[in-house]
PDB file of N, CA and C in Angstrom:
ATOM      1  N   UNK A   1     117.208  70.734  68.500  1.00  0.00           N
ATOM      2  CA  UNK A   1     117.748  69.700  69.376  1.00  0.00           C
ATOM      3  C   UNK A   1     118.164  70.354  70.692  1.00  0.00           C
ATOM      4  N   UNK A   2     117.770  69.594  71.882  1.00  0.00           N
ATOM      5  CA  UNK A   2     118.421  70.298  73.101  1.00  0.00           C
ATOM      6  C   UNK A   2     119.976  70.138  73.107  1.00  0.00           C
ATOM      7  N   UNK A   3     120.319  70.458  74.585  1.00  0.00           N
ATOM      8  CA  UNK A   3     121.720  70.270  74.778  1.00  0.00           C
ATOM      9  C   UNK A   3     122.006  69.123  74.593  1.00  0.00           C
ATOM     10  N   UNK A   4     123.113  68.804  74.405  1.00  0.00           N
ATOM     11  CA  UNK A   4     123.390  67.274  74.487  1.00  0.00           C
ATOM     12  C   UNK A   4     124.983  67.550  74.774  1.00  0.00           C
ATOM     13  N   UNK A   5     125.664  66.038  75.439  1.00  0.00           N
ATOM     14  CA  UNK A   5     127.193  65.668  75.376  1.00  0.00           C
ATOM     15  C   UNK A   5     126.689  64.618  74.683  1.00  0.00           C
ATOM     16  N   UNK A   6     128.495  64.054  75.388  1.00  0.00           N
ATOM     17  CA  UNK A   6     128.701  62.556  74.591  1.00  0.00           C
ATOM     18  C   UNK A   6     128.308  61.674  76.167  1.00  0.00           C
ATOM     19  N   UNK A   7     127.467  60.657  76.235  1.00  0.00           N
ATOM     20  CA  UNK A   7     127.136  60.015  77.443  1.00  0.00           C
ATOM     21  C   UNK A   7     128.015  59.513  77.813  1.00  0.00           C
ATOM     22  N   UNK A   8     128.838  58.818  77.275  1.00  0.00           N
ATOM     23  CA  UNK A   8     130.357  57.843  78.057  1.00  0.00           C
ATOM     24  C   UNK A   8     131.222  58.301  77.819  1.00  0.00           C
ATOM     25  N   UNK A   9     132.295  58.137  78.748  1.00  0.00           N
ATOM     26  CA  UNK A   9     133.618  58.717  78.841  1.00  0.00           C
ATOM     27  C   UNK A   9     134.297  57.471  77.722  1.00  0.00           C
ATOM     28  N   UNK A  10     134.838  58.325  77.243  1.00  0.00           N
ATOM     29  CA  UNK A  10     135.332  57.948  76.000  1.00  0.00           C
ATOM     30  C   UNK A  10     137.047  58.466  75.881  1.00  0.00           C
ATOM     31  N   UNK A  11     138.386  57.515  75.306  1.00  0.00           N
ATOM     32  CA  UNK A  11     139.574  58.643  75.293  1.00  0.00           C
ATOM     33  C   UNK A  11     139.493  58.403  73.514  1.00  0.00           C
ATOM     34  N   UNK A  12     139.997  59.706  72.987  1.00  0.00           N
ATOM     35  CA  UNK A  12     140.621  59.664  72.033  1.00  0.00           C
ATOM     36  C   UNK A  12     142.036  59.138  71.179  1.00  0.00           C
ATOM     37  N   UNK A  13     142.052  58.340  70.706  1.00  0.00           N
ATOM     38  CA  UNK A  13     143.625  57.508  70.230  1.00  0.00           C
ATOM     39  C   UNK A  13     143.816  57.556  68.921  1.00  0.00           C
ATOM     40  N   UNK A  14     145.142  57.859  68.314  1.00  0.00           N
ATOM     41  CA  UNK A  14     145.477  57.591  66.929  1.00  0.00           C
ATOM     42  C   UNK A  14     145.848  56.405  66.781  1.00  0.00           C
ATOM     43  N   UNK A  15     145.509  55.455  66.199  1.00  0.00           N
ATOM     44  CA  UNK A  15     145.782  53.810  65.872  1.00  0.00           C
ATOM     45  C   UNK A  15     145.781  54.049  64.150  1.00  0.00           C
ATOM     46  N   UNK A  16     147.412  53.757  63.896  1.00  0.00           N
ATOM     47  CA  UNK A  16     147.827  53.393  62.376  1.00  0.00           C
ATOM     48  C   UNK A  16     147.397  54.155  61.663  1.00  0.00           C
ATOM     49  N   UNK A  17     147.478  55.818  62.161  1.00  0.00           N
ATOM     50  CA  UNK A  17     147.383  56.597  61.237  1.00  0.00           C
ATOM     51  C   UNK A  17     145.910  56.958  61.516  1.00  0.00           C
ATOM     52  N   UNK A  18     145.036  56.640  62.091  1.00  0.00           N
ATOM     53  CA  UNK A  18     143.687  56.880  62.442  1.00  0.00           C
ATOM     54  C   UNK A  18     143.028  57.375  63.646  1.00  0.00           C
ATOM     55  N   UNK A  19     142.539  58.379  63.674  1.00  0.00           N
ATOM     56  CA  UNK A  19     141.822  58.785  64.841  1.00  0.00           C
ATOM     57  C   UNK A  19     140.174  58.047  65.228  1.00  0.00           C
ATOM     58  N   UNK A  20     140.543  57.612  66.809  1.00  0.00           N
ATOM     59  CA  UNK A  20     139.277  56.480  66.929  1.00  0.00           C
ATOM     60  C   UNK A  20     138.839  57.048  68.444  1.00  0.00           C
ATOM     61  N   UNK A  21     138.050  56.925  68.787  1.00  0.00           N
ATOM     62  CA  UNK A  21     136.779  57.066  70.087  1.00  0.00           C
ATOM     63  C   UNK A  21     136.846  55.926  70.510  1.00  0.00           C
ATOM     64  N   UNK A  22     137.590  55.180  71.712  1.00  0.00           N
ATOM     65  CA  UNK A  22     137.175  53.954  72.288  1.00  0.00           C
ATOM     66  C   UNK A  22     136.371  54.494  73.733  1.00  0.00           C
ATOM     67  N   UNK A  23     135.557  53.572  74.229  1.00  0.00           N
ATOM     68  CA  UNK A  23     134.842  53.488  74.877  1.00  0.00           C
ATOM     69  C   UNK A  23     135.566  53.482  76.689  1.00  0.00           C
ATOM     70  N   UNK A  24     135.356  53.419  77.554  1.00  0.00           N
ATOM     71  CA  UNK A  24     136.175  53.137  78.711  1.00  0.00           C
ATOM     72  C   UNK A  24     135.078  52.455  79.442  1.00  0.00           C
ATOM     73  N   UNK A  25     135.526  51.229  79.914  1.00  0.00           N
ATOM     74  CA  UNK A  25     134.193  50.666  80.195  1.00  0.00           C
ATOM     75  C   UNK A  25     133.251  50.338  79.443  1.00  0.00           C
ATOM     76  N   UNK A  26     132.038  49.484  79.974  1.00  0.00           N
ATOM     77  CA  UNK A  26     131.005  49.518  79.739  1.00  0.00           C
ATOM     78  C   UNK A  26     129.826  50.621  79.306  1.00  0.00           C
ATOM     79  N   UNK A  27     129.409  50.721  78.060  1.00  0.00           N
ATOM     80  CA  UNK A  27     128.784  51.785  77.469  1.00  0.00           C
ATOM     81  C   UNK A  27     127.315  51.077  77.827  1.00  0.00           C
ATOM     82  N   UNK A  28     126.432  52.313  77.680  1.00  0.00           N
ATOM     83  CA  UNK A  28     124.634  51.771  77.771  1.00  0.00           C
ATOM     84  C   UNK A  28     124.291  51.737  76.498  1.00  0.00           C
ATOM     85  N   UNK A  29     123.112  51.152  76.166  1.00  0.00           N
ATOM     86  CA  UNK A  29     122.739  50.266  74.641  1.00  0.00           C
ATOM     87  C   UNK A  29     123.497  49.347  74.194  1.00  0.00           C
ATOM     88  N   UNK A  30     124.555  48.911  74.803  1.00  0.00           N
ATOM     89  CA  UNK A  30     125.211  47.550  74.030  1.00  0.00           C
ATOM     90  C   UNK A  30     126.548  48.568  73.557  1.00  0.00           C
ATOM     91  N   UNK A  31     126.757  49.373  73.387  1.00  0.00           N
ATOM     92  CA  UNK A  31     127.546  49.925  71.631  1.00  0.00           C
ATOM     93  C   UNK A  31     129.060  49.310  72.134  1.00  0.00           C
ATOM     94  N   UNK A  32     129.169  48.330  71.830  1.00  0.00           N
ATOM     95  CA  UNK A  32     130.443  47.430  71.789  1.00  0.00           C
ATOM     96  C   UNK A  32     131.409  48.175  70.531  1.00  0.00           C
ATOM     97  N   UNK A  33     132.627  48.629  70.395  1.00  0.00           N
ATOM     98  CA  UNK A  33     132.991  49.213  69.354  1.00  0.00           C
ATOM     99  C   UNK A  33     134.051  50.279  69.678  1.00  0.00           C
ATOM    100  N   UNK A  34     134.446  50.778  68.136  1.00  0.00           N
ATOM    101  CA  UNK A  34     135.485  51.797  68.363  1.00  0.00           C
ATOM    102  C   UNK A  34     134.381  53.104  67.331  1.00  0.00           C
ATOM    103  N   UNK A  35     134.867  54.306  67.334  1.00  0.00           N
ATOM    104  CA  UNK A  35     134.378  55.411  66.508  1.00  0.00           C
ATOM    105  C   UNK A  35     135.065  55.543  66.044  1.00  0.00           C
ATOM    106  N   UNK A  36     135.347  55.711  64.380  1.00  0.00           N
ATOM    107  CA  UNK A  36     136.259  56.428  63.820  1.00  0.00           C
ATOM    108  C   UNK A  36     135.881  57.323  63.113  1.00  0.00           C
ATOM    109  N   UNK A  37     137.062  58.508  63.847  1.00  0.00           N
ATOM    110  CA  UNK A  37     136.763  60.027  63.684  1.00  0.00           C
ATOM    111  C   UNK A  37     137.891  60.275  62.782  1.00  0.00           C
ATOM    112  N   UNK A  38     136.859  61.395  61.726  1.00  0.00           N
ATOM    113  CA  UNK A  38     137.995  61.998  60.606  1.00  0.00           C
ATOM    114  C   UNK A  38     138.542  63.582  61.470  1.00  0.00           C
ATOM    115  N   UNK A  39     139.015  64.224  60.792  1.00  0.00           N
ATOM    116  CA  UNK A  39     139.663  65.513  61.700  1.00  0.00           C
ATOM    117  C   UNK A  39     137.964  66.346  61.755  1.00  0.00           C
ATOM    118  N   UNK A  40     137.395  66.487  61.086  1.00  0.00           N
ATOM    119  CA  UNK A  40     136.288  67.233  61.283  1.00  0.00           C
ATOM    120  C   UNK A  40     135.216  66.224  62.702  1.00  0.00           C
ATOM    121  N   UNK A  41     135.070  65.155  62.863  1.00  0.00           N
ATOM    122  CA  UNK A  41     134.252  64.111  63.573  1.00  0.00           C
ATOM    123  C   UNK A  41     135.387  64.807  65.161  1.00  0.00           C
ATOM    124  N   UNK A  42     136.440  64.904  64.910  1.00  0.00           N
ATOM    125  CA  UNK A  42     137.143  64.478  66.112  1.00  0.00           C
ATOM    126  C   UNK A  42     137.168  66.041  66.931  1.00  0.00           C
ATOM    127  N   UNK A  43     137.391  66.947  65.962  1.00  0.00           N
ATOM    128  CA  UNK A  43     137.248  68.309  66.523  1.00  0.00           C
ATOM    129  C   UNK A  43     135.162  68.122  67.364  1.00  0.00           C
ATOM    130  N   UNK A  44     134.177  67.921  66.539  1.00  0.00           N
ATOM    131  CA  UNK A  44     132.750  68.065  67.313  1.00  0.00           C
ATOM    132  C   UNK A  44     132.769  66.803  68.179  1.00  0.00           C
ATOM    133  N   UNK A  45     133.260  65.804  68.801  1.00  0.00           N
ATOM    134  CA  UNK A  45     133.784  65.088  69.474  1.00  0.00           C
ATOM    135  C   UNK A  45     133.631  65.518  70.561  1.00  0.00           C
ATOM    136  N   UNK A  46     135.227  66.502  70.445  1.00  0.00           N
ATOM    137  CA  UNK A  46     135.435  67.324  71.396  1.00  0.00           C
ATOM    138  C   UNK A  46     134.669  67.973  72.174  1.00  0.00           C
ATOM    139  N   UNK A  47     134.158  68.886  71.282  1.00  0.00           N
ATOM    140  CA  UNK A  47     132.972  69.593  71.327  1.00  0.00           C
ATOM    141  C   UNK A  47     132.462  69.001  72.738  1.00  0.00           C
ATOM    142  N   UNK A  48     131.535  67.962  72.289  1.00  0.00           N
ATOM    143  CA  UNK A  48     130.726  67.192  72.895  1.00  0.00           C
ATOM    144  C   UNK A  48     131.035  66.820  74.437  1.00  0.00           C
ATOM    145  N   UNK A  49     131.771  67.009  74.552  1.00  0.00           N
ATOM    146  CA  UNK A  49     132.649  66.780  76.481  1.00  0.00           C
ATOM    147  C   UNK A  49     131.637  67.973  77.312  1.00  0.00           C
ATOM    148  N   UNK A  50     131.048  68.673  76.805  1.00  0.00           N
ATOM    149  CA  UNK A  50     130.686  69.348  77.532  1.00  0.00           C
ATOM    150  C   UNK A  50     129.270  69.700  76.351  1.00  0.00           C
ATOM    151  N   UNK A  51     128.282  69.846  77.444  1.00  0.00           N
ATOM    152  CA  UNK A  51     126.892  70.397  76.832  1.00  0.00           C
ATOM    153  C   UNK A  51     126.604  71.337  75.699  1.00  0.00           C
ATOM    154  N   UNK A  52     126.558  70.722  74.482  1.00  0.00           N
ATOM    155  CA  UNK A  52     125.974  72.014  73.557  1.00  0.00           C
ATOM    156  C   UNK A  52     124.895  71.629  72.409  1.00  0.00           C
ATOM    157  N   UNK A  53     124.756  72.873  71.731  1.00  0.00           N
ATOM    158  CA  UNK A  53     122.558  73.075  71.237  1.00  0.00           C
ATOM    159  C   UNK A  53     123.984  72.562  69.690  1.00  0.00           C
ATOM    160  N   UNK A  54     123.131  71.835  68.841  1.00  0.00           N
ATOM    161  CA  UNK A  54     123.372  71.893  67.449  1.00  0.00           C
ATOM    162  C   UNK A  54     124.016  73.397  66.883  1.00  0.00           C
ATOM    163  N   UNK A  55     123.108  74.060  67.320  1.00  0.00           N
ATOM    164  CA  UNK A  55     123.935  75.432  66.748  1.00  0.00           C
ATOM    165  C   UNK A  55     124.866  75.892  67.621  1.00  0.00           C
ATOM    166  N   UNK A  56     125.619  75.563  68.524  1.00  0.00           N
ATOM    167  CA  UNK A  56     126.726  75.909  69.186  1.00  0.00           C
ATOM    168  C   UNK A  56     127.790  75.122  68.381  1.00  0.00           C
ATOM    169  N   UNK A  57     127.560  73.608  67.990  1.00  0.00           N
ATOM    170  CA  UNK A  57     128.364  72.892  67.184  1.00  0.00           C
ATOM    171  C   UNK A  57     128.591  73.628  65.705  1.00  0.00           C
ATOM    172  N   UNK A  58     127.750  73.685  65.194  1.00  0.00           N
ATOM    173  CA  UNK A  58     127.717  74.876  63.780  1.00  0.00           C
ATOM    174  C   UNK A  58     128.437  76.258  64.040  1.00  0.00           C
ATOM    175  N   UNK A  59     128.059  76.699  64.962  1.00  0.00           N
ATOM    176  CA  UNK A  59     129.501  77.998  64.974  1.00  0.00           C
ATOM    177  C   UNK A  59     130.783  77.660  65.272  1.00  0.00           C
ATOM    178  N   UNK A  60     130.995  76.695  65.865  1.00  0.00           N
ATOM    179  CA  UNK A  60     132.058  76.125  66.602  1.00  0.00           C
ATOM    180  C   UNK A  60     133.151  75.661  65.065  1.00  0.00           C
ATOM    181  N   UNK A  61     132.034  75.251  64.597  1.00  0.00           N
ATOM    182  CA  UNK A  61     133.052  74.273  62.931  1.00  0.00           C
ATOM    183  C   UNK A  61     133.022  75.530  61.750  1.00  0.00           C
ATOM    184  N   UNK A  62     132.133  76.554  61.998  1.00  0.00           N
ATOM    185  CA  UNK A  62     132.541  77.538  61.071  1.00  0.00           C
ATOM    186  C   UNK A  62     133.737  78.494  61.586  1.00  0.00           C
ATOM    187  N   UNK A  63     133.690  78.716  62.861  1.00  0.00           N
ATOM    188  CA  UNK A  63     134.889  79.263  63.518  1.00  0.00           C
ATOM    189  C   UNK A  63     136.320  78.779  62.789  1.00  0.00           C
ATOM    190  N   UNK A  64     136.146  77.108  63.149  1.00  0.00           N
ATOM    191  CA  UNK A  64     137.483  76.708  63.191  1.00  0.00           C
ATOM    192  C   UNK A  64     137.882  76.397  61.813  1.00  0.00           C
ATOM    193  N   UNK A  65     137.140  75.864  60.835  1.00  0.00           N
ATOM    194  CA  UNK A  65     136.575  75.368  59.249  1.00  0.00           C
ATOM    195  C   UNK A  65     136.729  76.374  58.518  1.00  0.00           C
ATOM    196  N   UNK A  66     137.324  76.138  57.693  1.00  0.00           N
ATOM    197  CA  UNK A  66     136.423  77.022  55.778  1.00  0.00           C
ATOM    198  C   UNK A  66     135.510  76.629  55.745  1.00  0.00           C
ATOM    199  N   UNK A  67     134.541  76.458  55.799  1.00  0.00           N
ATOM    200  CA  UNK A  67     133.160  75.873  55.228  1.00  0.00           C
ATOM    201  C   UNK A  67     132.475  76.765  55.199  1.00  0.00           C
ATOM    202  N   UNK A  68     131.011  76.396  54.290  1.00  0.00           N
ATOM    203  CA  UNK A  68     130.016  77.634  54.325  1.00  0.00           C
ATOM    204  C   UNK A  68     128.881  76.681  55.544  1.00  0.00           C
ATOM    205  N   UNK A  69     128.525  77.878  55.873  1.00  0.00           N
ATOM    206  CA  UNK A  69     127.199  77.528  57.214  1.00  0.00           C
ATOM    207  C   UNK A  69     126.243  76.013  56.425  1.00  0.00           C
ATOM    208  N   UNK A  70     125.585  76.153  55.307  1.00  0.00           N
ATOM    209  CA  UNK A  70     124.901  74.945  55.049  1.00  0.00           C
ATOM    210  C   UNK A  70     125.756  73.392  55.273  1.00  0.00           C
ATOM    211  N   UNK A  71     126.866  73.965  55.193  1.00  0.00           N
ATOM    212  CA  UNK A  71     127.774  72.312  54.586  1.00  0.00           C
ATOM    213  C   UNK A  71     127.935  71.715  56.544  1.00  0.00           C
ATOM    214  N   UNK A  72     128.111  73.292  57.034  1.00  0.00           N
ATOM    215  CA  UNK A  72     128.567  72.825  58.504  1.00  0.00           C
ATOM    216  C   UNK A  72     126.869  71.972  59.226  1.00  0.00           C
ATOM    217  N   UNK A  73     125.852  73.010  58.280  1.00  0.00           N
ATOM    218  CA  UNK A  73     124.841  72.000  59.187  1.00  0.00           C
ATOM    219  C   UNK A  73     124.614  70.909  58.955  1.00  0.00           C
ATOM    220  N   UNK A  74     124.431  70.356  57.941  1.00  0.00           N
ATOM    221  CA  UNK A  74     124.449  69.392  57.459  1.00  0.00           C
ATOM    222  C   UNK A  74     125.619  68.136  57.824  1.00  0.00           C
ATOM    223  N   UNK A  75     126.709  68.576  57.802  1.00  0.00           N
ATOM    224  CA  UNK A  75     127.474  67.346  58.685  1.00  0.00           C
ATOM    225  C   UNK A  75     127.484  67.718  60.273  1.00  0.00           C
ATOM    226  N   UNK A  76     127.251  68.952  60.777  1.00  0.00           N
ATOM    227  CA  UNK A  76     127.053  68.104  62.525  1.00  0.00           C
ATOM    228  C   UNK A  76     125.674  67.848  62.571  1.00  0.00           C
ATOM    229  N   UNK A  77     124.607  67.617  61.510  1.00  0.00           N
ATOM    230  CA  UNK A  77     123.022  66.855  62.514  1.00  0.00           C
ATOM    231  C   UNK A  77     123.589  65.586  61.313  1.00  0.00           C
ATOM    232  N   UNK A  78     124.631  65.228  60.401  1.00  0.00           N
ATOM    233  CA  UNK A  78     124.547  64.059  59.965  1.00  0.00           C
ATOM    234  C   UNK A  78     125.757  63.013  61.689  1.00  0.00           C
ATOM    235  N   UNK A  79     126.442  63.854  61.583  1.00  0.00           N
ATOM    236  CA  UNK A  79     126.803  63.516  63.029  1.00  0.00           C
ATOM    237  C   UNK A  79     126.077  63.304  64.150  1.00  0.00           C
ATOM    238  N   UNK A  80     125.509  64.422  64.952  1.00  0.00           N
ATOM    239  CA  UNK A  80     124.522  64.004  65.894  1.00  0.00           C
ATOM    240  C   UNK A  80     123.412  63.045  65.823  1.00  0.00           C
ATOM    241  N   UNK A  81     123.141  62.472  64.606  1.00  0.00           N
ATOM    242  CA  UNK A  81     122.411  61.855  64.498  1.00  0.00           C
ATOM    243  C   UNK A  81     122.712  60.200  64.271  1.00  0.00           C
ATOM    244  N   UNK A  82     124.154  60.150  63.731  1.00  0.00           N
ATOM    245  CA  UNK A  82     124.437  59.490  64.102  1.00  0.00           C
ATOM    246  C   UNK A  82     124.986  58.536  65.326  1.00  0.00           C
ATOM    247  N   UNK A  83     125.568  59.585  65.927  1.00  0.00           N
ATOM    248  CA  UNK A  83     126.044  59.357  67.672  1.00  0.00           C
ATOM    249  C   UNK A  83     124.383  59.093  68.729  1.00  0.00           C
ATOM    250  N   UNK A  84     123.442  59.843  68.134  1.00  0.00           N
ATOM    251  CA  UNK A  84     122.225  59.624  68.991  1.00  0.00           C
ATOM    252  C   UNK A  84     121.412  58.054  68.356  1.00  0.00           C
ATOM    253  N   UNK A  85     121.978  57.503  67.434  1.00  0.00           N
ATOM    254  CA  UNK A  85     121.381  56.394  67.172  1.00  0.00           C
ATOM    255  C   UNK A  85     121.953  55.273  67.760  1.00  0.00           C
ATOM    256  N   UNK A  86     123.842  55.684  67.776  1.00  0.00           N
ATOM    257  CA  UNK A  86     124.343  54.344  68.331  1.00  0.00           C
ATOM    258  C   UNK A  86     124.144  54.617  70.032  1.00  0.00           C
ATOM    259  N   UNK A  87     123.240  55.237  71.121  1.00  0.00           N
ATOM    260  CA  UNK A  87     123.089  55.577  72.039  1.00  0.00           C
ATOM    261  C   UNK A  87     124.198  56.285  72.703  1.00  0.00           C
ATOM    262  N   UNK A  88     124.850  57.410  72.447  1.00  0.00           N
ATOM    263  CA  UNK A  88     125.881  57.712  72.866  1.00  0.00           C
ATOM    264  C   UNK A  88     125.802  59.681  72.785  1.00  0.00           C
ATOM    265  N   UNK A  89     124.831  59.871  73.313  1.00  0.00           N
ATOM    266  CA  UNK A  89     124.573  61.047  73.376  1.00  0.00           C
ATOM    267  C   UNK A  89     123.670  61.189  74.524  1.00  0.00           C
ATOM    268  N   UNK A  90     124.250  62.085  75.618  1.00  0.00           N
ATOM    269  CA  UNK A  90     123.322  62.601  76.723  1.00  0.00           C
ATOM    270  C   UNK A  90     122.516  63.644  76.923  1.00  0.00           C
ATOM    271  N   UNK A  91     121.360  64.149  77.283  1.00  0.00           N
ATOM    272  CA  UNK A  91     120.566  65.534  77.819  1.00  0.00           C
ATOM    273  C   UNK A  91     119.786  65.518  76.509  1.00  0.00           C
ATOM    274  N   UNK A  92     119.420  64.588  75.274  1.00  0.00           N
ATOM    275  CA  UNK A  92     118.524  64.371  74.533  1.00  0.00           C
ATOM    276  C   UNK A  92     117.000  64.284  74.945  1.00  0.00           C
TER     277      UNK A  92
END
């Protein structure tokens, strides 16, 4: 996967105990909505403010994570792939 961010400026908010991605403005593709991010979603989130390769996200969550390398790939391309479906991923 190339570089990618997150395409819309987006702020991060805890609502009732929950961490969520609202939108600011008008987003492209429609994506009317909130994201809700668990602590792992909200840390590659972050990430995402600024340009990076899939495997920059994978060192990034083994850095900060216990996890073993397979588990980390596997949830940031189940992530990126999700964020690139609801149109919300740039430099794709």
């Amino acid at each position: 996967m190339a570089r990618v961010r997150i395409a819309e400026k987006f702020v991060i908010r805890r609502i009732a105990g929950e961490t969520v991605a609202i939108p600011i403005g008008s987003v492209k593709g429609g994506f009317s909505g909130i994201i809700s991010l668990n602590q792992v979603g909200e840390f590659l989130f972050a990430q995402l403010s600024e340009e990076r390769t899939e495997k920059d996200l994978v060192s990034a969550l083994l850095k900060e994570y216990d996890v073993d390398c397979e588990t980390a790939q596997r949830d940031v391309r189940e992530f990126l792939n999700y964020l690139s479906e609801a149109g919300l991923l740039a430099g794709e």
